[in-house]
Protein backbone atom coordinates (compact mmCIF):
# COMPACT_ATOMS: atom_id res chain seq x y z
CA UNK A 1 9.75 -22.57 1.72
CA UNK A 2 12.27 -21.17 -0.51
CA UNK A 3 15.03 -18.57 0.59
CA UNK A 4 12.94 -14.36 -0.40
CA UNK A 5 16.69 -13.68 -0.33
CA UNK A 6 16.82 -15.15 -3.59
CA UNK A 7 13.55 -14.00 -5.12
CA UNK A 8 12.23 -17.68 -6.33
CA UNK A 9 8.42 -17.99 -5.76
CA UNK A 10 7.63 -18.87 -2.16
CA UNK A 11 4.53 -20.96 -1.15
CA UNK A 12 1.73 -20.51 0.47
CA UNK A 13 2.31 -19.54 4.54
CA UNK A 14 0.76 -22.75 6.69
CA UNK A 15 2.38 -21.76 10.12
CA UNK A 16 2.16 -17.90 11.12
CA UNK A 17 3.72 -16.11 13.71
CA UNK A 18 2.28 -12.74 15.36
CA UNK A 19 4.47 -10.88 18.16
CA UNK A 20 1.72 -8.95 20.27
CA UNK A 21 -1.27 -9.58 21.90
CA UNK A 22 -3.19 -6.38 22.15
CA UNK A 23 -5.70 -5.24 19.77
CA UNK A 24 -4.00 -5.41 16.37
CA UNK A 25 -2.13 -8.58 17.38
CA UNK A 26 -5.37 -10.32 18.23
CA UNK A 27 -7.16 -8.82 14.96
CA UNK A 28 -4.62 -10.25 13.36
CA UNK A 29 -4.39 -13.71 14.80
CA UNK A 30 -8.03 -14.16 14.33
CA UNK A 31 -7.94 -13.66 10.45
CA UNK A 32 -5.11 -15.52 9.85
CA UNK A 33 -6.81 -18.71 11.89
CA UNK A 34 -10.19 -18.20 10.26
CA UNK A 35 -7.86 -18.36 6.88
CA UNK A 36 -7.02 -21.68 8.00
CA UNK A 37 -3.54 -20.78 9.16
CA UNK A 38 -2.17 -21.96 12.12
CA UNK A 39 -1.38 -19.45 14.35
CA UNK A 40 1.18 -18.80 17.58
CA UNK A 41 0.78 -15.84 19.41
CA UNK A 42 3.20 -14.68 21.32
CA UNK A 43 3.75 -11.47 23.64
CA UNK A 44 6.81 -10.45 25.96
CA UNK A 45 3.52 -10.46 29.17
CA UNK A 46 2.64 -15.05 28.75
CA UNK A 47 -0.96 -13.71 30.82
CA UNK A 48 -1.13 -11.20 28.19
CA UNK A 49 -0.62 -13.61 25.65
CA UNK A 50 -3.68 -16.33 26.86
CA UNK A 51 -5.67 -13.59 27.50
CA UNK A 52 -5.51 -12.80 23.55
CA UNK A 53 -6.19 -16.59 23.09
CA UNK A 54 -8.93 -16.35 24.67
CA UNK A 55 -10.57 -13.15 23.49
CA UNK A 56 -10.33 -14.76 19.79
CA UNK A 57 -11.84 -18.06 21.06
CA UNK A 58 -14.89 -15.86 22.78
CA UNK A 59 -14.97 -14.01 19.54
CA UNK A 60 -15.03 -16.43 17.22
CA UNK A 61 -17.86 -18.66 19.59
CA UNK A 62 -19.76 -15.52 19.75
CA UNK A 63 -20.00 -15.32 15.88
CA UNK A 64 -21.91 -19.03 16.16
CA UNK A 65 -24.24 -17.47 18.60
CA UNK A 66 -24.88 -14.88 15.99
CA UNK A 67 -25.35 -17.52 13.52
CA UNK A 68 -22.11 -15.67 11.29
CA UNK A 69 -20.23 -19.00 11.91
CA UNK A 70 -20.97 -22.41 11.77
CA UNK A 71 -19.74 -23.94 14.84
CA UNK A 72 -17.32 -26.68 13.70
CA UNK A 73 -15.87 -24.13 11.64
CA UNK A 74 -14.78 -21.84 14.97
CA UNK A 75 -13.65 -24.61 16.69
CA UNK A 76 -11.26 -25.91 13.91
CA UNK A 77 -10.30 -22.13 13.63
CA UNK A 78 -9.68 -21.83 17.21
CA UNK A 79 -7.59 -25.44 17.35
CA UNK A 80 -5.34 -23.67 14.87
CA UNK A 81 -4.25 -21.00 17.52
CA UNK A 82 -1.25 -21.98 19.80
CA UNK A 83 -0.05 -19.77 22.68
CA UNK A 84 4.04 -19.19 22.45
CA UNK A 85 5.70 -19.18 25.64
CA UNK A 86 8.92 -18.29 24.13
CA UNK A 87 10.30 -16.13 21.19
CA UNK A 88 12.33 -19.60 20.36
CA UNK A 89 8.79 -21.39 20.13
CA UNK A 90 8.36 -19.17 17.03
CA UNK A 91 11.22 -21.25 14.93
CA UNK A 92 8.51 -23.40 13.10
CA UNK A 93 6.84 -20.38 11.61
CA UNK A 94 7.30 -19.32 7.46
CA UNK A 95 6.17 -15.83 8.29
CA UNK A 96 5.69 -13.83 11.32
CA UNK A 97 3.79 -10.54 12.06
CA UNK A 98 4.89 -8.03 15.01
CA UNK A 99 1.97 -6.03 16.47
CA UNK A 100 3.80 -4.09 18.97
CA UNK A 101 4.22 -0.36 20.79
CA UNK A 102 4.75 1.65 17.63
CA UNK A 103 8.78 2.24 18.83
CA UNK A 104 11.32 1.91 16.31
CA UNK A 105 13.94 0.73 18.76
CA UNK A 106 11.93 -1.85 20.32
CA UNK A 107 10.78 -3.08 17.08
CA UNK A 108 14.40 -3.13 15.57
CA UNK A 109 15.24 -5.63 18.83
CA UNK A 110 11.73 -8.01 18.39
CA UNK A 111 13.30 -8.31 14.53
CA UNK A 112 17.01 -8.62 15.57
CA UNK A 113 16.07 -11.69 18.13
CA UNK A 114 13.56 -12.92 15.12
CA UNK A 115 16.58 -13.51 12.89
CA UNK A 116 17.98 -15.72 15.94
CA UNK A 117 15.23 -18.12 16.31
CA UNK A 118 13.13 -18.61 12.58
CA UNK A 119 15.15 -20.24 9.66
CA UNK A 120 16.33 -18.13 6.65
CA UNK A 121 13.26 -18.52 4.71
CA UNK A 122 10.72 -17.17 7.12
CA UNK A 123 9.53 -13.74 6.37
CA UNK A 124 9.25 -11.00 8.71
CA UNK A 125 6.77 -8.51 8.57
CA UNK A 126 5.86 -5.17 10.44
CA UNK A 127 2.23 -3.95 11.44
CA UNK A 128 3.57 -0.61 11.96
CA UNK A 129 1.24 2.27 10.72
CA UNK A 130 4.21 4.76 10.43
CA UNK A 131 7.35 3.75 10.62
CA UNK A 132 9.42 3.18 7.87
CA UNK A 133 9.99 -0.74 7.35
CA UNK A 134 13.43 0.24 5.99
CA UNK A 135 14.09 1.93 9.51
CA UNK A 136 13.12 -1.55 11.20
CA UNK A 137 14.82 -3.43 8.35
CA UNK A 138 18.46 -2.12 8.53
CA UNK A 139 18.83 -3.84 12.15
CA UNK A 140 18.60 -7.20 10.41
CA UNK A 141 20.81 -9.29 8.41
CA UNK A 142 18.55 -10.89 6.04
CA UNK A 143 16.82 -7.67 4.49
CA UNK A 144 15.43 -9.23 1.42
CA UNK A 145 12.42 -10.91 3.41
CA UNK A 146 11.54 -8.06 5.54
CA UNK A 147 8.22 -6.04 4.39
CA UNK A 148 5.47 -4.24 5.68
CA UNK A 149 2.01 -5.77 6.66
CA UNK A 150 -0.55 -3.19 7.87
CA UNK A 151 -3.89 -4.22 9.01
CA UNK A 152 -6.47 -1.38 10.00
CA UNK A 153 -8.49 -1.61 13.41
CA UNK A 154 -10.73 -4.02 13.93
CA UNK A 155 -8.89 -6.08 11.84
CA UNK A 156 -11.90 -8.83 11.70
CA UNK A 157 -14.23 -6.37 10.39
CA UNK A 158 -11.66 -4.18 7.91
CA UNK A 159 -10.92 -5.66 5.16
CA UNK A 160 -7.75 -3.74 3.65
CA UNK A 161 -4.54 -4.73 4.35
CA UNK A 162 -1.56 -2.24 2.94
CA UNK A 163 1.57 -4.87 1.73
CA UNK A 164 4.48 -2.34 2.47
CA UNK A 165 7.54 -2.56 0.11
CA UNK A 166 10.52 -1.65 1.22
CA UNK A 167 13.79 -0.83 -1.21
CA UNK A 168 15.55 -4.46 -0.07
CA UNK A 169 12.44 -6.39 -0.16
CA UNK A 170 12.35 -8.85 -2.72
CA UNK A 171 9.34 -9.30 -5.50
CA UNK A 172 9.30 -12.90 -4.03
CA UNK A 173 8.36 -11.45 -0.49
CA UNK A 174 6.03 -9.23 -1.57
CA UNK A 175 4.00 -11.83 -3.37
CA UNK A 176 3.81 -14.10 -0.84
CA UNK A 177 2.53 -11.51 1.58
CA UNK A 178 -0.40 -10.44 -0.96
CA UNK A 179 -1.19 -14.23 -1.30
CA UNK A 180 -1.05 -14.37 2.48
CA UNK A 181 -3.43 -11.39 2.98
CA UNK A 182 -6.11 -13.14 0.46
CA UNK A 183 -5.54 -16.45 2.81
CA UNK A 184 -6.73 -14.25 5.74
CA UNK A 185 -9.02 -12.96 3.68
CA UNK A 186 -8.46 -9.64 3.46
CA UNK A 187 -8.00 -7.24 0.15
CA UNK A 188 -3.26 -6.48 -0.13
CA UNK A 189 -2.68 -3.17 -1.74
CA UNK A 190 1.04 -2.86 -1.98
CA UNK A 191 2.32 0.43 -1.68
CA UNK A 192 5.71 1.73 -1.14
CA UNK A 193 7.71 2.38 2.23
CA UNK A 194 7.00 6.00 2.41
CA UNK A 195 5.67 8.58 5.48
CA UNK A 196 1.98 7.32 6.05
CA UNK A 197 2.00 4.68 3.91
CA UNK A 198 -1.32 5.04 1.80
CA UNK A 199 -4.12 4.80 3.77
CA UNK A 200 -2.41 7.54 6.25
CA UNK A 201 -1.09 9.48 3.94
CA UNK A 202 -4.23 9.90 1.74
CA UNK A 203 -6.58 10.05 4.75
CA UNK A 204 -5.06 13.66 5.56
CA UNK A 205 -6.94 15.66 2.31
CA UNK A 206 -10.24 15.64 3.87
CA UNK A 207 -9.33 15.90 7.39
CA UNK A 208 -6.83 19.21 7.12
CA UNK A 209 -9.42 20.37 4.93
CA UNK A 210 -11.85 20.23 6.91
CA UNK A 211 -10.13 21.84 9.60
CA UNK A 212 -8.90 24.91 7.18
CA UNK A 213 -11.99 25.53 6.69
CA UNK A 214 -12.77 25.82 10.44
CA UNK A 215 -9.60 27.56 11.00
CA UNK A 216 -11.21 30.58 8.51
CA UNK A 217 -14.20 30.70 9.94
CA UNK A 218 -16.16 29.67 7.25
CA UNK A 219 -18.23 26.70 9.13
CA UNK A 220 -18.45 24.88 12.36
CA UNK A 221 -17.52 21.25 12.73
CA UNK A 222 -21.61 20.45 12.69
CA UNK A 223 -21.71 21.72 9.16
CA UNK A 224 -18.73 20.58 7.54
CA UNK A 225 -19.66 17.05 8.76
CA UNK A 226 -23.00 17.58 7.51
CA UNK A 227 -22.75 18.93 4.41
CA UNK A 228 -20.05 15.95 3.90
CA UNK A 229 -22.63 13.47 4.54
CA UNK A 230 -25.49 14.46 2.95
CA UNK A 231 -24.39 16.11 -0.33
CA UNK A 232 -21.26 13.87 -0.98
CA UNK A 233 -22.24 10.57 0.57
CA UNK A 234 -19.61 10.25 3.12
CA UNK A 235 -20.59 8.27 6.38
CA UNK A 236 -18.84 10.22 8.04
CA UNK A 237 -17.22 13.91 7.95
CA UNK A 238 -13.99 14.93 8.95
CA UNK A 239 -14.37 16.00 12.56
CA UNK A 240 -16.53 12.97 13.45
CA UNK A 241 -13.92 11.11 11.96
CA UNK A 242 -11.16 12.35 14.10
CA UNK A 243 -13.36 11.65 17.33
CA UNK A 244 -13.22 8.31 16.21
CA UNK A 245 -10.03 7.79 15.45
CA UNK A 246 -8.85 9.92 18.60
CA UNK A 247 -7.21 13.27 18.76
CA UNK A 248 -4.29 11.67 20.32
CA UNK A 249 -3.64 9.42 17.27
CA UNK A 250 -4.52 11.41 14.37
CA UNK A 251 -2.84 14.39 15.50
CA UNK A 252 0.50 13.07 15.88
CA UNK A 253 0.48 10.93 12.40
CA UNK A 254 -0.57 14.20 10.49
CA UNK A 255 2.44 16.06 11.72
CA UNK A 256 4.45 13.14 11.03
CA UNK A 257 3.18 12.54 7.27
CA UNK A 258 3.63 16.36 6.84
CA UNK A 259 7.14 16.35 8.13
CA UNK A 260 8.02 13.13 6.19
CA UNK A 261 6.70 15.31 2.81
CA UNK A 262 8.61 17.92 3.17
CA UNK A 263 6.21 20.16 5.08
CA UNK A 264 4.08 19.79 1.81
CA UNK A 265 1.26 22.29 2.42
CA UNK A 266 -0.99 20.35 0.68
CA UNK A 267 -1.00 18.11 4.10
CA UNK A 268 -0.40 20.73 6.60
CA UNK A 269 -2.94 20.73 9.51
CA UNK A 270 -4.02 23.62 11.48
CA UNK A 271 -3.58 24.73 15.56
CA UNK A 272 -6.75 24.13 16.31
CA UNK A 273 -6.30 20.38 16.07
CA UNK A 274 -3.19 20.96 18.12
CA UNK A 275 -4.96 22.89 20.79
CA UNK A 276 -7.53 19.67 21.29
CA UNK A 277 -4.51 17.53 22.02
CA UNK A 278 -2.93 19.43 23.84
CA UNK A 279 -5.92 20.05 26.17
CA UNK A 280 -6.28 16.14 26.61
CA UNK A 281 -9.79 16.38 24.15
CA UNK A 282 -9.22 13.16 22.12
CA UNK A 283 -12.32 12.75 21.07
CA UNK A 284 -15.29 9.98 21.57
CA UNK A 285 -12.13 7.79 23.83
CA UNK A 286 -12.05 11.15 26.15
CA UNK A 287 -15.85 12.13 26.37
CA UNK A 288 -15.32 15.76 24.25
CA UNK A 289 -12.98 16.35 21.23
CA UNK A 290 -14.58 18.47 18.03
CA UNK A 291 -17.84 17.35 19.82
CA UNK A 292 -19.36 16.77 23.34
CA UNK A 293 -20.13 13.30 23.98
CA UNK A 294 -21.06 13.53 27.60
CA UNK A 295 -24.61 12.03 28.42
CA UNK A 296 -27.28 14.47 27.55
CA UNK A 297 -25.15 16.64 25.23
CA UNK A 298 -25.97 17.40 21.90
CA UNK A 299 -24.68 19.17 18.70
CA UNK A 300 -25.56 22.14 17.46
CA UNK A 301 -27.40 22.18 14.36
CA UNK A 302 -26.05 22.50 11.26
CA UNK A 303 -29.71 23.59 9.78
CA UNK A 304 -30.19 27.25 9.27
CA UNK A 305 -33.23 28.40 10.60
CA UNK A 306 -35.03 31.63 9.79
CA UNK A 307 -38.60 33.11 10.70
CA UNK A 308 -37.88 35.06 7.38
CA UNK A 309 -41.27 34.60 4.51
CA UNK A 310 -40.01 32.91 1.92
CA UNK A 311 -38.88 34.44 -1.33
CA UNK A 312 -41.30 34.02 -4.05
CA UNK A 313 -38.51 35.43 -7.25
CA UNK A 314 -35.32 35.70 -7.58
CA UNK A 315 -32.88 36.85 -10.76
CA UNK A 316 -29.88 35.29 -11.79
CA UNK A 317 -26.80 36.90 -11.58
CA UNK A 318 -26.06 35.04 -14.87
CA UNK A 319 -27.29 32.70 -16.63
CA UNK A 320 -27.17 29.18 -16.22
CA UNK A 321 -29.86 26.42 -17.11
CA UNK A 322 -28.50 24.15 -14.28
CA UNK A 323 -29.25 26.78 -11.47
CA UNK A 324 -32.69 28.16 -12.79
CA UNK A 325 -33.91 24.15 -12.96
CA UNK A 326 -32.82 23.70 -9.27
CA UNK A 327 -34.44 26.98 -8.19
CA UNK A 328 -38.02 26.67 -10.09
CA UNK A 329 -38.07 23.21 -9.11
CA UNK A 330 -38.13 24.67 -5.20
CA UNK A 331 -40.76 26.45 -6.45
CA UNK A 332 -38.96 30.39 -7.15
CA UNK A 333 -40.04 31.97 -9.90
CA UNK A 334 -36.82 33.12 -11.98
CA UNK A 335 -37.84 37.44 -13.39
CA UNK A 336 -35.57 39.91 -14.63
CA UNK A 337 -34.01 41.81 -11.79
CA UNK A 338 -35.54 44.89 -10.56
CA UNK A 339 -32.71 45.71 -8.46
CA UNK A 340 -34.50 44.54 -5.84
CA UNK A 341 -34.69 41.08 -5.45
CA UNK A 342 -32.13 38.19 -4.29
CA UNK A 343 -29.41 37.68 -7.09
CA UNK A 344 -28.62 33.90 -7.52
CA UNK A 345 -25.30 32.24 -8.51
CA UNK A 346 -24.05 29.21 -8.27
CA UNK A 347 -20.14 29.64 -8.71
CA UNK A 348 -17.45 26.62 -9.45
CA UNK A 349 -13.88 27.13 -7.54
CA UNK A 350 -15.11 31.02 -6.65
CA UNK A 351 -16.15 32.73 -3.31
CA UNK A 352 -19.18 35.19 -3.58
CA UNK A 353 -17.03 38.34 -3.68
CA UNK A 354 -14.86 36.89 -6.50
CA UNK A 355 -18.17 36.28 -8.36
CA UNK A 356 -19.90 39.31 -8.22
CA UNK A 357 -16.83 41.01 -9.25
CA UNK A 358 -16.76 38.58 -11.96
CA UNK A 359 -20.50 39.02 -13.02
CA UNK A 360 -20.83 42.81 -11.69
CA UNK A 361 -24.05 41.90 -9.60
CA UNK A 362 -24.63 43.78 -6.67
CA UNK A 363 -22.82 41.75 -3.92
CA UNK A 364 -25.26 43.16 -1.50
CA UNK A 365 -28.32 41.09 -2.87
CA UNK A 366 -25.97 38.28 -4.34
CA UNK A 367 -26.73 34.97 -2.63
CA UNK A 368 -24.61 31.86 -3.82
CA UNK A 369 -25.95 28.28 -3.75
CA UNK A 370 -23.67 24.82 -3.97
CA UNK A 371 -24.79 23.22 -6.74
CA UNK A 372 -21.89 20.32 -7.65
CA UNK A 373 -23.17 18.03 -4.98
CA UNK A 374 -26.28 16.43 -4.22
CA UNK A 375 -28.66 18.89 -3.25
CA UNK A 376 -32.09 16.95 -2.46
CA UNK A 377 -31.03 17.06 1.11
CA UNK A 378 -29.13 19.85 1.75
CA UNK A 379 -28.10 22.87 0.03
CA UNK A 380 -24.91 25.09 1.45
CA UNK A 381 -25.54 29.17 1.05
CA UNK A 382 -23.29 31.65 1.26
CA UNK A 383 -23.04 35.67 1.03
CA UNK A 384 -20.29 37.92 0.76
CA UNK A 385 -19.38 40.55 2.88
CA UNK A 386 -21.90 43.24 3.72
CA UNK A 387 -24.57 41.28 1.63
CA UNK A 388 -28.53 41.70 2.79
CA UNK A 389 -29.02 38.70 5.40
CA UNK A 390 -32.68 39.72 4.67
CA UNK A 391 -32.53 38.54 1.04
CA UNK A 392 -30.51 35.41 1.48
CA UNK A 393 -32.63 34.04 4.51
CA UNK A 394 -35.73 34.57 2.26
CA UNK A 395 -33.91 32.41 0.06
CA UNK A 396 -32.93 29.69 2.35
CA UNK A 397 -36.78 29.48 3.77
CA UNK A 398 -37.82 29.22 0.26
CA UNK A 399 -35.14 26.40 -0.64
CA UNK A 400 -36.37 24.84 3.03
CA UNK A 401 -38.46 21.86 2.65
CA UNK A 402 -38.90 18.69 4.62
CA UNK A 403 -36.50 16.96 3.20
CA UNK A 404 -34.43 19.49 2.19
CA UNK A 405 -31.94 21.36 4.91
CA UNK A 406 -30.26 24.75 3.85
CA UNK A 407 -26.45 25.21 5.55
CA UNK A 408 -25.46 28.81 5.55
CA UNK A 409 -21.80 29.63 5.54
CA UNK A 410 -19.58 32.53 5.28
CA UNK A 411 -17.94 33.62 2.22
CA UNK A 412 -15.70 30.98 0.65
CA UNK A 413 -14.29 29.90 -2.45
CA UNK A 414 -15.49 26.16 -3.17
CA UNK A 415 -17.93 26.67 -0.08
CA UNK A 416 -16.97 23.39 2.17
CA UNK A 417 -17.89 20.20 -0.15
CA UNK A 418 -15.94 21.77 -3.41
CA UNK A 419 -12.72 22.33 -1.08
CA UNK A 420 -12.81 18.98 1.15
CA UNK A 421 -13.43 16.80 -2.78
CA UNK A 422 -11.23 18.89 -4.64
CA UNK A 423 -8.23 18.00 -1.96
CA UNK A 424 -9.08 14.18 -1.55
CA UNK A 425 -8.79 14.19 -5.47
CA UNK A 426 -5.84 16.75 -5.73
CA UNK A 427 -3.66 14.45 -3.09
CA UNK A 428 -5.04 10.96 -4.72
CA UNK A 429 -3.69 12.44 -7.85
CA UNK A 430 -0.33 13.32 -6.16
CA UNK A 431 0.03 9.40 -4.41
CA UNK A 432 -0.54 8.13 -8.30
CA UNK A 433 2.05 10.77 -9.36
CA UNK A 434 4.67 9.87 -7.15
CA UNK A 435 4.18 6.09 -7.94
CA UNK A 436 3.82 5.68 -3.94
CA UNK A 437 0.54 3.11 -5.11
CA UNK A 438 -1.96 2.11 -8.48
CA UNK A 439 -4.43 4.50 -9.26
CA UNK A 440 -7.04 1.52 -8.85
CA UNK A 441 -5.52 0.31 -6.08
CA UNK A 442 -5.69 4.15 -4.45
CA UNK A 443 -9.50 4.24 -4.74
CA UNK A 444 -9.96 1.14 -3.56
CA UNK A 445 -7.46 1.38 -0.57
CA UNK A 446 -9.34 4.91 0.79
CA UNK A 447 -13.37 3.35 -0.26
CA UNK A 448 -12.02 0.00 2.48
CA UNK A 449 -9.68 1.57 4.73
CA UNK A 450 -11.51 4.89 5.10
CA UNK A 451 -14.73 3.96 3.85
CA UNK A 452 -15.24 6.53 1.78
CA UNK A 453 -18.40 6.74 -0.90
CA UNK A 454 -15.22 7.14 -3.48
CA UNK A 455 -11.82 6.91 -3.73
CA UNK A 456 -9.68 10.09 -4.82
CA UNK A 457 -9.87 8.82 -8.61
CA UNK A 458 -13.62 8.17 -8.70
CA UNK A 459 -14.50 10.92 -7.07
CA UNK A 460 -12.92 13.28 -9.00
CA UNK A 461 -14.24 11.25 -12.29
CA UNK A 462 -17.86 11.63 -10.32
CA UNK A 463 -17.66 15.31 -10.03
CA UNK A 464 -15.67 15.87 -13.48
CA UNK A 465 -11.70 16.64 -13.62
CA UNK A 466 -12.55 19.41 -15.50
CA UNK A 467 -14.87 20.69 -12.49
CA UNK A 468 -11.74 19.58 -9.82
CA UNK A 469 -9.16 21.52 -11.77
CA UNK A 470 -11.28 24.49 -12.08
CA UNK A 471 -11.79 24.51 -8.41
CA UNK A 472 -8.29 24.07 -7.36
CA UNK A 473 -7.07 26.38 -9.68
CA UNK A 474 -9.24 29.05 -8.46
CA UNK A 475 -8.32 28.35 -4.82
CA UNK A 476 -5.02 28.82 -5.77
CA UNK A 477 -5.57 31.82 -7.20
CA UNK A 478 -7.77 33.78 -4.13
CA UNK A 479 -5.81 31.92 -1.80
CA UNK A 480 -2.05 32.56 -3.15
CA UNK A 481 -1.12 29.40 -1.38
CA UNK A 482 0.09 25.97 -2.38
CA UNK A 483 -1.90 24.05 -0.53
CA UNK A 484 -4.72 24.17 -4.02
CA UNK A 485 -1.68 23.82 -6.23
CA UNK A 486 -3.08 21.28 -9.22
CA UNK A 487 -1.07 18.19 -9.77
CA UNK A 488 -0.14 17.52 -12.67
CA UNK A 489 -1.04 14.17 -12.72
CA UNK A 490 -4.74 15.93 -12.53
CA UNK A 491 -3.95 19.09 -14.61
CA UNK A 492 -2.75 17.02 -17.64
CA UNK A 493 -5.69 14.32 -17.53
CA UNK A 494 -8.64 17.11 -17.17
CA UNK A 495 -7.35 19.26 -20.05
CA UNK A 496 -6.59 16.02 -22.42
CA UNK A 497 -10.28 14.78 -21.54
CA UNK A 498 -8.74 11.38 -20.33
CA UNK A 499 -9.64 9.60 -17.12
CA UNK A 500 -7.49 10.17 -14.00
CA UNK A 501 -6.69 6.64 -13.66
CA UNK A 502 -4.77 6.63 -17.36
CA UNK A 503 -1.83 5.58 -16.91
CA UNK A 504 1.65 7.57 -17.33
């Protein structure tokens, strides 16, 4: 291979190296020898190091039982892993990957005695998931060949790797690391060296969200998730998310992502997540976290239930085509108002207060329904202060059906699935602005690493920029805070009518 420090084109990686045998170090050893790479794994613990040898070689033997492998094909993968007993056993490698205890000043030694033993031309690369590669980089001599390479747990089954580019690396580096992600076949984004990375960084829209809204009062964990899934086609909403991830880890990177952004309150989390930490509730790892998972426990629902008869009219509050269809097609009958009945709205950005003001309908018998996502399985209600619980549970029985669920919420502007969308899209929009990734490469980066039903782009495109800046803007407005500020990457593409992914 040629010298990265001189940016010529490098070829393609046939001998890998990858420092650290736990989880990641084994994900990562696996891939690379299923990508026909031969592999040497080495780890400071030699038992610790066989015993990653032969977790991969059960692994890979178990995917023939499953019939997801032929069987020649695992053993010639599994010939191409070596133990190392040494660091000095490393010297034949063109790249090597550390895996290690996320500690800068460990990590800054493992690369320091890397220089000593692998020639000039070998890259290095970090795993790390949050520290800075420059940090890591500025112990070594040979900076030039020195990137980022982060690979998402279980590395085998996720197929997004983040190709981190530090200020020193060279274009010839970061090339041959996207070529050797494809060899292992995963999908390189390359993103800058910044707080979080991507993946980390963009991850923390829906999950602060989420717990603002929790932190107001607005909606328990049960219906945020909920309303999450089944009206925005996540797999997942933010609090179960966090149980899987752990408290313990998700915690700690949010407050370090928000630190490393200037306290941006666009990424600030709330004490409630802190309290869960700090009470040792990580989440599915420690039994309890947002949820119970002890044997026999179960969630409350997020259904609403009510014994109340179902309304048979309603009146809207103003017109609007959209909300009438929805609400004859549950089988209301839309009248005049007799100042009486239940006064329907179905607000964009704006909590039920702000749109009775807005409309002057009686915010007593003003009940507001979610209409931007889907709403054949659930629809999300919500009241404002002092309204007539009689008149809006007539309205959720009447919405009720078998395969529809009605949420009911407290006053809110944006409800829950307006907020938690508009703030994935708003901090997409702010990762493309500050050139920290590609708009394409955003979306795609969140839809693998996250597994979201859309990346920040799409989803905003999906719901309308138009719609997204309307929302933030008004949350901005009845909020007075930051956190809903538009970008402008966002502003300027929903009020030109272009796409958010044009470029600059």
């Amino acid at each position: 291979m040629n010298s990265p420090e001189k940016g010529e084109s490098l070829s393609a990686v046939t001998v890998l190296g990858v420092v650290g045998a736990g989880a990641m170090g084994q994900g990562i050893a696996q891939v690379a020898v299923t990508g026909g790479i031969r592999t040497l794994l080495y780890d400071v613990s030699s038992e610790a190091a066989e015993a990653g040898a032969a977790t991969i070689a059960s692994r890979l033997r178990r995917l023939v039982e499953k019939n997801k492998m032929e069987s020649a094909e695992a053993e010639a993968a599994i010939a191409r892993l070596s133990v190392a007993g040494a660091l000095e056993d490393l010297t034949p490698c063109e790249a090597v990957v550390e895996a290690i205890v996320e500690n800068i000043d460990v990590k800054r030694r493992v690369f320091r005695d890397l220089e000593a033993v692998v020639s000039p031309a070998c890259l290095l690369a970090s795993n790390t998931s949050s520290i800075p590669i420059a940090s890591i980089a500025s112990a070594c001599e040979h900076r030039g060949r020195i990137a980022g390479l982060h690979f998402f747990n279980p590395v085998p089954l996720m197929r997004l790797v983040e190709v981190i580019r530090p200020v020193e690396a060279t274009d010839a580096t970061i090339a041959t690391l996207i070529a050797l992600g494809r060899q292992m076949g995963r999908t390189p984004v390359e993103v800058k060296d910044s707080p979080g990375f991507l993946v980390n960084m963009g991850g923390r829209a829906m999950t602060t969200e989420g717990i603002r809204i929790l932190h107001e009062s607005v909606a328990t964990p049960e219906q945020v998730d909920a309303v999450m899934r089944d009206c925005y086609g996540f797999r997942m909403g933010p609090f179960e998310l966090m149980d899987l991830t752990g408290i313990d880890v998700n915690y700690p990177v949010s407050v370090f992502v928000w630190e490393g952004y200037g306290n941006d309150p666009r990424i600030t989390t709330y004490p409630e997540h802190r309290a869960l930490l700090d009470a040792g509730l990580y989440g599915r790892k420690s039994g309890r976290g947002w949820f119970d998972y002890a044997e026999g426990a179960q969630k409350p629902s997020p259904d609403f239930v009510t014994d109340a008869a179902p309304a048979k009219t309603v009146a809207l509050a103003e017109p609007n085509p959209v909300l009438e269809s929805f609400v004859v097609a549950a089988g209301l009958t839309v009248v005049p108002d007799d100042g009486t009945i239940a006064l329907l709205a179905a607000p964009v950005g704006l909590d039920a207060t702000s749109t009775a003001l807005r409309t002057g309908a009686d915010s007593r018998r003003l009940v507001c329904l979610d209409l931007i996502g889907r709403t054949d399985r659930r629809v999300v209600v919500m009241t404002a202060p002092g309204a007539d619980h009689g008149l809006r549970d007539a309205v959720a029985a009447a919405l009720t059906s078998e395969t529809r669920a009605v949420t009911v919420i407290k006053d809110s502007p944006g409800f829950i699935g307006q907020r938690v969308t508009a703030a994935i899209c708003n901090l997409g929009c702010s990762i493309a602005e500050t050139g920290l990734a590609a708009p394409e490469d955003i979306d795609m980066a969140l839809e693998l690493g996250l597994n979201y039903p859309a990346g920040p782009m799409r989803l905003g495109e999906q719901v309308g920029a138009g719609t997204m800046l309307t929302i933030l803007t008004a949350l901005q407005s009845l909020t007075g805070e930051d956190r809903y500020r538009p970008t402008m990457w966002l502003s300027r593409r929903a009020r030109l009518g272009l796409p958010l992914k044009t470029a600059a």
